[in-house]
Protein backbone atom coordinates (compact mmCIF):
# COMPACT_ATOMS: atom_id res chain seq x y z
CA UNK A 1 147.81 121.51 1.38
CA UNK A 2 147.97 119.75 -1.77
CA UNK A 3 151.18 121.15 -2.99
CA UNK A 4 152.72 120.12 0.69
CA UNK A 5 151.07 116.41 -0.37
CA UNK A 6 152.54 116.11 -3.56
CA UNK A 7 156.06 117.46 -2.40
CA UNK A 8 155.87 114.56 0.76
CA UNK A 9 154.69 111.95 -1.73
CA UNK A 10 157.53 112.76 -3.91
CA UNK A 11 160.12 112.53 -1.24
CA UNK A 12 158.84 109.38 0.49
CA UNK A 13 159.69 107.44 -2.74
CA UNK A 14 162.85 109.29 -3.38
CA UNK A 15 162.05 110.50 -6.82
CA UNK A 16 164.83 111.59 -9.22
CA UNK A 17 164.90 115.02 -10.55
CA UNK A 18 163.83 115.13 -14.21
CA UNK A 19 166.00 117.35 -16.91
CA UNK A 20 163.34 120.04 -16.97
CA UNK A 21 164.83 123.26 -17.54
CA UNK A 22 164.63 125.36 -14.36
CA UNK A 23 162.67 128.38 -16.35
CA UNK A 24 159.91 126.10 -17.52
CA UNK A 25 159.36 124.50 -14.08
CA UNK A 26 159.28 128.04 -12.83
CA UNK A 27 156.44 129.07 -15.34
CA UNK A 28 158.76 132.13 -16.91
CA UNK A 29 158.52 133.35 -20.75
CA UNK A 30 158.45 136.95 -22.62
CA UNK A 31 155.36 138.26 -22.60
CA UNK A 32 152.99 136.95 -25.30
CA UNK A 33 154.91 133.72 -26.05
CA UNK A 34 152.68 130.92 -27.05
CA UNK A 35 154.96 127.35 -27.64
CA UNK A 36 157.42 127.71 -25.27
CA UNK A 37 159.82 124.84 -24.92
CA UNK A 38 160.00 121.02 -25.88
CA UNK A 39 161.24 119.42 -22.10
CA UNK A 40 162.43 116.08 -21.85
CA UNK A 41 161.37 114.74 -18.83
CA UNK A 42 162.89 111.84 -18.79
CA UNK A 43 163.30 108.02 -20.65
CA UNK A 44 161.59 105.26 -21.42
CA UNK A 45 163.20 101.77 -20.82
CA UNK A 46 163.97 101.66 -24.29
CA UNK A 47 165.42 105.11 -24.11
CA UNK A 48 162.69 107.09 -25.84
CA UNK A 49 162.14 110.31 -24.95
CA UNK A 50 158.97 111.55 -22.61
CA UNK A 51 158.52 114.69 -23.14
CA UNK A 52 156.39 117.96 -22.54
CA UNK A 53 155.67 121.08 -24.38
CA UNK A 54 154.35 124.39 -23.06
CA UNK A 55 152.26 126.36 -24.32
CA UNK A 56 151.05 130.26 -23.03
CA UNK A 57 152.25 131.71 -20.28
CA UNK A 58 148.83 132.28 -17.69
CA UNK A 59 148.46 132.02 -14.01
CA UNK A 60 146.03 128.45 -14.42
CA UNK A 61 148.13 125.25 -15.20
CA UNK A 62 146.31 122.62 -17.09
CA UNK A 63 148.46 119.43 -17.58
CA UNK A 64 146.94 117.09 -20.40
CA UNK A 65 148.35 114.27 -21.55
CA UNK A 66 147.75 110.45 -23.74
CA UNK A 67 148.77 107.67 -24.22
CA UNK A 68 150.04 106.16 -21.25
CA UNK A 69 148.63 102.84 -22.25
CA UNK A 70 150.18 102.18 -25.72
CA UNK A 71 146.77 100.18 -27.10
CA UNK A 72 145.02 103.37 -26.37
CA UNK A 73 146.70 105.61 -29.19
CA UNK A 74 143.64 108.13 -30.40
CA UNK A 75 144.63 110.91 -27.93
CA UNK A 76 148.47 111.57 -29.33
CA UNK A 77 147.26 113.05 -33.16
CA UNK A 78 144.15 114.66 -31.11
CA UNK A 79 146.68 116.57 -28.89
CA UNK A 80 149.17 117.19 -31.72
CA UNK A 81 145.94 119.21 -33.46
CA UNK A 82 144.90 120.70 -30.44
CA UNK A 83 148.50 122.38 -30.22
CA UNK A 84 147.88 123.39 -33.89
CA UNK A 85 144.89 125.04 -33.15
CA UNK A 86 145.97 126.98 -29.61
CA UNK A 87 149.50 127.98 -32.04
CA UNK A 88 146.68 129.81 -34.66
CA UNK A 89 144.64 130.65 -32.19
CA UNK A 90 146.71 132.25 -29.40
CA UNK A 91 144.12 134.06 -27.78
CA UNK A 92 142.41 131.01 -26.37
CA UNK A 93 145.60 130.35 -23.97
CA UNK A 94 144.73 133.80 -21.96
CA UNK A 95 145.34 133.08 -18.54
CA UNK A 96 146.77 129.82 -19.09
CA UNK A 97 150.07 127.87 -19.47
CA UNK A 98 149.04 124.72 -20.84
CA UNK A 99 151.53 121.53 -20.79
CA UNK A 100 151.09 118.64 -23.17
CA UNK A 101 152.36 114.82 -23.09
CA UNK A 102 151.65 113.18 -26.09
CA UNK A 103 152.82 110.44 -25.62
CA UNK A 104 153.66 109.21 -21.76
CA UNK A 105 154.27 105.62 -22.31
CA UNK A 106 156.53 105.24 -25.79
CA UNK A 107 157.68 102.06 -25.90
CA UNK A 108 154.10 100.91 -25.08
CA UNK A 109 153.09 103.11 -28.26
CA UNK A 110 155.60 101.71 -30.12
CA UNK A 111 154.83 98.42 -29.65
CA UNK A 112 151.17 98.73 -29.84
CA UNK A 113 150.84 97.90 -26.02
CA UNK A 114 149.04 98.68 -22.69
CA UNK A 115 152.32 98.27 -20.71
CA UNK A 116 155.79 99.52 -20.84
CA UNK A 117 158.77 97.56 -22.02
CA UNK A 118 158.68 95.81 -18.53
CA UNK A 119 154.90 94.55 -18.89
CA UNK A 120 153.99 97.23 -16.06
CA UNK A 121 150.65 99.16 -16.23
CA UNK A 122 151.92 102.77 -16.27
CA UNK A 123 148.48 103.80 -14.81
CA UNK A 124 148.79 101.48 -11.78
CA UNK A 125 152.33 102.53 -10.65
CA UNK A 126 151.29 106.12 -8.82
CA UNK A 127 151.70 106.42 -5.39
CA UNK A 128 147.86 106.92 -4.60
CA UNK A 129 146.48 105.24 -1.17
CA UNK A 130 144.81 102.47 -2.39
CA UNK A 131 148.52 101.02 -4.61
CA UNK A 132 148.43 97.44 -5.00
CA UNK A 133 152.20 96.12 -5.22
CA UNK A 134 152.19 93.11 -7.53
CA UNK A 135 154.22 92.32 -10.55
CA UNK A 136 152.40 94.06 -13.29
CA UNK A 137 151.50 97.15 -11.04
CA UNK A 138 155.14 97.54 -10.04
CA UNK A 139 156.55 96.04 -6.71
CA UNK A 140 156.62 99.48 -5.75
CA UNK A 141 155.16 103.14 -6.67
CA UNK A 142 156.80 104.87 -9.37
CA UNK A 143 158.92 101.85 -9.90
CA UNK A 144 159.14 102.52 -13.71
CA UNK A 145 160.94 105.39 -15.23
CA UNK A 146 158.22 106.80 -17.22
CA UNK A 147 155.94 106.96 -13.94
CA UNK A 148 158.47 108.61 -12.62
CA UNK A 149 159.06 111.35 -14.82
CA UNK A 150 155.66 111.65 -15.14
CA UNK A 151 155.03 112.27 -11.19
CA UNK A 152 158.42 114.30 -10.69
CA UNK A 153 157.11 117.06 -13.45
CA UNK A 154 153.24 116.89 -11.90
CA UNK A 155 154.92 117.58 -8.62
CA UNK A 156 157.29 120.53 -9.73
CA UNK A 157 154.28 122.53 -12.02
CA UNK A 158 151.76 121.59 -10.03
CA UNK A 159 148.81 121.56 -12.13
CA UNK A 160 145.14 123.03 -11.16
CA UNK A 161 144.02 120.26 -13.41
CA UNK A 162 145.11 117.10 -15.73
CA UNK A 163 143.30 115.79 -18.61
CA UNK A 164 144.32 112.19 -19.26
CA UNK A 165 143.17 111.00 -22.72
CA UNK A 166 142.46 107.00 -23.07
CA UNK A 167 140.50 104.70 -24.87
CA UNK A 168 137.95 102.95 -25.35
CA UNK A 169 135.24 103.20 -23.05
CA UNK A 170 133.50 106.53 -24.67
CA UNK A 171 132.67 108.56 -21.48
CA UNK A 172 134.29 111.41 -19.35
CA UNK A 173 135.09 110.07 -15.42
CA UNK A 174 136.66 112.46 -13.11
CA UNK A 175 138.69 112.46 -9.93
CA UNK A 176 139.27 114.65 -7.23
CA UNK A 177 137.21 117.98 -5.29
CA UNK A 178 133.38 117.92 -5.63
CA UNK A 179 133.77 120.72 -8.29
CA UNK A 180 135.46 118.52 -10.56
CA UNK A 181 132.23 117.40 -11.16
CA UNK A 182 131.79 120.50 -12.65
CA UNK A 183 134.34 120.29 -15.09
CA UNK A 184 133.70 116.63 -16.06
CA UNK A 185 130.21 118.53 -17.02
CA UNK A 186 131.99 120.76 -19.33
CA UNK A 187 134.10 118.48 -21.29
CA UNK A 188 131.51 115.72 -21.25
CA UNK A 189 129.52 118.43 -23.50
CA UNK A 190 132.12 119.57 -26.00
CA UNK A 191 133.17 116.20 -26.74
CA UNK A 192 129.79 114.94 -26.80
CA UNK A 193 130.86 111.55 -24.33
CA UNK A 194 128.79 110.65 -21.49
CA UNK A 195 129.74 111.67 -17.99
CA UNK A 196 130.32 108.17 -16.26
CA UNK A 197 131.61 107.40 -12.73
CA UNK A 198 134.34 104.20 -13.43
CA UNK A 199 136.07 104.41 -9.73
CA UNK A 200 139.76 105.18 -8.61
CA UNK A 201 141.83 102.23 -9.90
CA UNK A 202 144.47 101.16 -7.84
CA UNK A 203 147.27 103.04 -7.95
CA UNK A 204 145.81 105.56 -11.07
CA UNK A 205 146.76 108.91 -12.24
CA UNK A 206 143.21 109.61 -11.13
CA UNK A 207 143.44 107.73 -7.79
CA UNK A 208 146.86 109.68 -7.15
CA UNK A 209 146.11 113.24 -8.46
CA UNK A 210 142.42 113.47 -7.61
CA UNK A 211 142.34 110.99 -4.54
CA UNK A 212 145.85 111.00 -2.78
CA UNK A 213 146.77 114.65 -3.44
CA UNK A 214 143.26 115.79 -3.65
CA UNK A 215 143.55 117.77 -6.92
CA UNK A 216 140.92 117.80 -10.20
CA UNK A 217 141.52 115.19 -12.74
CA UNK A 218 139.41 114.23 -15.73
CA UNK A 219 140.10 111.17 -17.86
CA UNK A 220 138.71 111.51 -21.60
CA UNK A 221 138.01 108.18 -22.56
CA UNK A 222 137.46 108.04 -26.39
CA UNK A 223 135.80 105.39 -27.96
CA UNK A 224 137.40 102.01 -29.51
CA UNK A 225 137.24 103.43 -33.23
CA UNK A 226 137.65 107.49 -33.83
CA UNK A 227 137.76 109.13 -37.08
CA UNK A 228 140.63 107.70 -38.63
CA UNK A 229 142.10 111.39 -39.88
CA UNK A 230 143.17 113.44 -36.97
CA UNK A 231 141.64 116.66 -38.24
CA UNK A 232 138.26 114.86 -38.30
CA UNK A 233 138.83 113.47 -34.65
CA UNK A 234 139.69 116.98 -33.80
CA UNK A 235 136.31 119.00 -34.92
CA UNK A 236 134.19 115.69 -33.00
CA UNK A 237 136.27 115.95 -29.78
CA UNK A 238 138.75 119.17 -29.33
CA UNK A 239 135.63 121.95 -28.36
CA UNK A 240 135.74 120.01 -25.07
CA UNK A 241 139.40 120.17 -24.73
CA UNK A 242 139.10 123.46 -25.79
CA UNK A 243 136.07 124.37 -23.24
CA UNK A 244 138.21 123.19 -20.53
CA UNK A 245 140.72 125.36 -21.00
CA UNK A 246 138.20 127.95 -21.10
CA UNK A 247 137.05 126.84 -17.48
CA UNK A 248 133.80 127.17 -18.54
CA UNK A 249 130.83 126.44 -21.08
CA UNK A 250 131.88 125.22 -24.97
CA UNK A 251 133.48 128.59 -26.81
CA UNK A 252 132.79 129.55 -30.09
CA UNK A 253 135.13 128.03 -32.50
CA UNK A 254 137.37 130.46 -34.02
């Protein structure tokens, strides 16, 4: 049912197919390959690049991704080492093909702000039930060309889960199925954040994926100031990203 949702969703707003390469949408690698390839999935308004990498090749799809408000910048270098780590440490992607957006908003990055080029909140342009239409929400869902791309490659893998990485309200919220409860649990206690209930937001990732479409989604909100080098930010919060993955309690680092 929720693959039938996201596939209606998608065509009620006539999305436009992203430049994904057919074999990555599809899942397929040689066995044993860990980084599999850097997709575009589309441009920014200032015609940056939004892009995904895979990594592993398993049956579970975890989507995580930051940065989709520019002012909230901690999660890109914590995702960058958490690809480091999975690269020297291959073994932790068994039974998973993991996708990562560093950055999903790049001209907000690059211009150190919340909204894209067009002074629209990224995370209030999904096409979740409760989508407000006004000016700096988009006058309509998926009205901006990084929400877009976004959506259109969440619809075509089809994640069992998202991680969405933000800042700076130091807790773990979650969206979706009662058993994402479950898994809010787990990364709340690898990352050491509190597990805090902030509400759908209008027209969220979260209200979308975990409301609309009825699918798990944590959000990972860091706090305001992290440890300024990324390895450091890394050993304080990547065993929760790395727990998740694991679908289960903290793992030993390696």
């Amino acid at each position: 049912m929720a693959a039938v949702a996201i596939g209606l969703l998608m065509l009620a707003v006539g999305l436009r197919r992203s430049s994904v390469p057919s074999a990555a949408l599809a899942g397929r690698a040689e066995s044993g390959t860990v980084v599999g390839e850097l997709m575009t999935l589309g441009r920014s308004l200032a015609g940056r690049p939004v892009t995904a990498q895979r990594l592993g090749n398993g049956p579970r799809i975890v989507l995580m991704m930051a940065s989709i408000h520019g002012s909230e910048p901690a999660g890109t270098p914590l995702l960058g080492e958490l690809r480091r780590h999975l690269t020297e440490h291959p073994s932790l992607l068994d039974g998973v093909t993991l996708y990562l957006i560093p950055v999903a908003n790049p001209d907000g990055l690059a211009r150190g702000q919340r909204h894209n080029r067009r002074g629209v909140d990224l995370n209030r342009n999904f096409p979740a039930g409760n989508r407000i239409d006004r000016s700096r929400f988009g006058m309509e869902p998926l009205s901006e060309p990084e929400s877009a791309a976004l959506a259109g490659f969440i619809g075509r893998v089809e994640p069992s889960l998202i991680v969405s990485i933000h800042q700076p309200l130091a807790c773990i919220d979650w969206d979706g199925p009662p058993e994402t409860a479950v898994l809010a649990e787990v990364l709340a206690r690898g990352s050491g954040l509190p597990m805090r209930r902030l509400g759908a937001r209008p027209g969220s990732l979260g209200a979308w994926f975990g409301e609309t479409v009825g699918r798990p989604i944590l959000t990972m909100e860091l706090p305001a100031q992290v440890p300024a080098h990324p390895v450091a930010a890394w050993e304080r919060y990547g065993p929760g990203l790395l727990a998740v993955l694991a679908g289960d309690a903290p793992r030993k680092r390696e």
